[in-house]
C-alpha atoms as a PDB file:
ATOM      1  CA  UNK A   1      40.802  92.080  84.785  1.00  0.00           C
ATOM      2  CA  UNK A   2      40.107  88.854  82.625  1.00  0.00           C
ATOM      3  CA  UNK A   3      42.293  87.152  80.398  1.00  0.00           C
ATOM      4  CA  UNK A   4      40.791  86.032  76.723  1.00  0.00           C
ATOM      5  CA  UNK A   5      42.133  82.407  77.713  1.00  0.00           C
ATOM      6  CA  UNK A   6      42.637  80.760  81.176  1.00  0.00           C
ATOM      7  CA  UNK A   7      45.761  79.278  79.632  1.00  0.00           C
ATOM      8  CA  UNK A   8      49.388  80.403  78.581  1.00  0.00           C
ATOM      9  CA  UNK A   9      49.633  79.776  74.848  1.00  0.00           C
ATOM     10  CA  UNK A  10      53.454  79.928  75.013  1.00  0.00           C
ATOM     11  CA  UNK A  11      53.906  81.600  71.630  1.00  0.00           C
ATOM     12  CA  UNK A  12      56.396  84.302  71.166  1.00  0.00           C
ATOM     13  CA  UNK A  13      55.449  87.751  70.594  1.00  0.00           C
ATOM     14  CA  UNK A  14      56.959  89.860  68.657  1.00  0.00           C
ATOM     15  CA  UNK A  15      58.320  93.458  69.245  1.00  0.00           C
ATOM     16  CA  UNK A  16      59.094  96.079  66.824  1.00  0.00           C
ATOM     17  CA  UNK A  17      61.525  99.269  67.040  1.00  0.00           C
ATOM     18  CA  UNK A  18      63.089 101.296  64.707  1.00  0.00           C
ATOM     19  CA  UNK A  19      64.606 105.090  64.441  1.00  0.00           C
ATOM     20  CA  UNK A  20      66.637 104.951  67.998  1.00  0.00           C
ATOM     21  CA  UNK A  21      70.502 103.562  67.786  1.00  0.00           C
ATOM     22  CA  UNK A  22      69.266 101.721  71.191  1.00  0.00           C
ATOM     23  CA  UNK A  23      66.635  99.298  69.513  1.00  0.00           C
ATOM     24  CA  UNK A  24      69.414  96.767  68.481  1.00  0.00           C
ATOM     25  CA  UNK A  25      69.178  95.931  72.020  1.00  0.00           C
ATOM     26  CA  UNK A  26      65.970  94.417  71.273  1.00  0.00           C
ATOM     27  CA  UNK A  27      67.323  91.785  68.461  1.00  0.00           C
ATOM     28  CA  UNK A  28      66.478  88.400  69.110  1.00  0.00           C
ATOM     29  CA  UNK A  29      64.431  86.403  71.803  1.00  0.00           C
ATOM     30  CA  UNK A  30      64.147  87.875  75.201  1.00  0.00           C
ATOM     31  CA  UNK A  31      62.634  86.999  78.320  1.00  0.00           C
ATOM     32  CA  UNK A  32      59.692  89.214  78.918  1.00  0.00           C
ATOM     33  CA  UNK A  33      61.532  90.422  82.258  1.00  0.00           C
ATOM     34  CA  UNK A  34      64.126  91.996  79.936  1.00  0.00           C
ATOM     35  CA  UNK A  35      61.437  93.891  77.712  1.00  0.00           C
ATOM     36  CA  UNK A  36      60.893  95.881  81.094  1.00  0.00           C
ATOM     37  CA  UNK A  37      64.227  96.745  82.170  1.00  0.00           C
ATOM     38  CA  UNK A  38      64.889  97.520  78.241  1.00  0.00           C
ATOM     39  CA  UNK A  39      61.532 100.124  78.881  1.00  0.00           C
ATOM     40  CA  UNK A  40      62.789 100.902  82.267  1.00  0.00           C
ATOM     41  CA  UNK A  41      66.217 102.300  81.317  1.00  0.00           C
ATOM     42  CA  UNK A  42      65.808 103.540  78.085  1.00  0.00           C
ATOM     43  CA  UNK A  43      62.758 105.867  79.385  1.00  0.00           C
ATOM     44  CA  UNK A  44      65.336 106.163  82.480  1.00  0.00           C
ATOM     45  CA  UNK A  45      62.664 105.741  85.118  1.00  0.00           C
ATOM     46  CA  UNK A  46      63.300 105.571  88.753  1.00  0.00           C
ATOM     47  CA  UNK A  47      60.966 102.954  89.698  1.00  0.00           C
ATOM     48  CA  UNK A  48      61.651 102.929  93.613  1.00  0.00           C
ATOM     49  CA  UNK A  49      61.319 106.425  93.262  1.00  0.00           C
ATOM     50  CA  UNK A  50      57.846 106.086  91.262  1.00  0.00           C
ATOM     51  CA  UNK A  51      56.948 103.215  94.212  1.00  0.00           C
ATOM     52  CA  UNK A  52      57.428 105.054  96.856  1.00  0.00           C
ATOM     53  CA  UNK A  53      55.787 108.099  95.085  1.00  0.00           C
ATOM     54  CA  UNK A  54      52.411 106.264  94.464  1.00  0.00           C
ATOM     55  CA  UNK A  55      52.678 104.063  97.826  1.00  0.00           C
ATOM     56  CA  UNK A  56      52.268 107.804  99.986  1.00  0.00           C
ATOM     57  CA  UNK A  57      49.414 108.823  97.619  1.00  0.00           C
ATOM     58  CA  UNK A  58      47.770 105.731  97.966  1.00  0.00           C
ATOM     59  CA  UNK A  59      48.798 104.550 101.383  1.00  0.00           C
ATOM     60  CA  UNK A  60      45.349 105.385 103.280  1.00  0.00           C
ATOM     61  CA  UNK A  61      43.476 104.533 100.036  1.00  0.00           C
ATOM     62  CA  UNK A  62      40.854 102.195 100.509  1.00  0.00           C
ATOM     63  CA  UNK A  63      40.421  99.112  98.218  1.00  0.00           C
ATOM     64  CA  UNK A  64      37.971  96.606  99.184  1.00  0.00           C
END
């Protein structure tokens, strides 16, 4: 993976939803932690579930 800059710019990015009574959640500045959980529970993922899932298909995977 590369990066287009090997800096943080620091400028805000913006996020648009519409057509779901949920995406008022969104209004306003977030951390980009809570963008996750937002994607996280509205898509109602189990992501320890989804961990462990792809840990026991990968586990005798071979990276390097």
């Amino acid at each position: 993976m590369k990066w287009a800059t090997h800096g943080h710019s620091a400028v805000d990015v913006n996020i648009y939803a519409a057509g779901d009574p949920q995406h008022e959640r969104l209004r306003g500045n977030h951390e980009n932690t809570e963008i996750g959980k937002f994607i996280q529970d509205y898509l109602e993922l189990d992501l320890e579930k989804i961990t462990e899932a792809l840990n026991a298909r990968y586990a005798t995977a071979r990276l390097f």
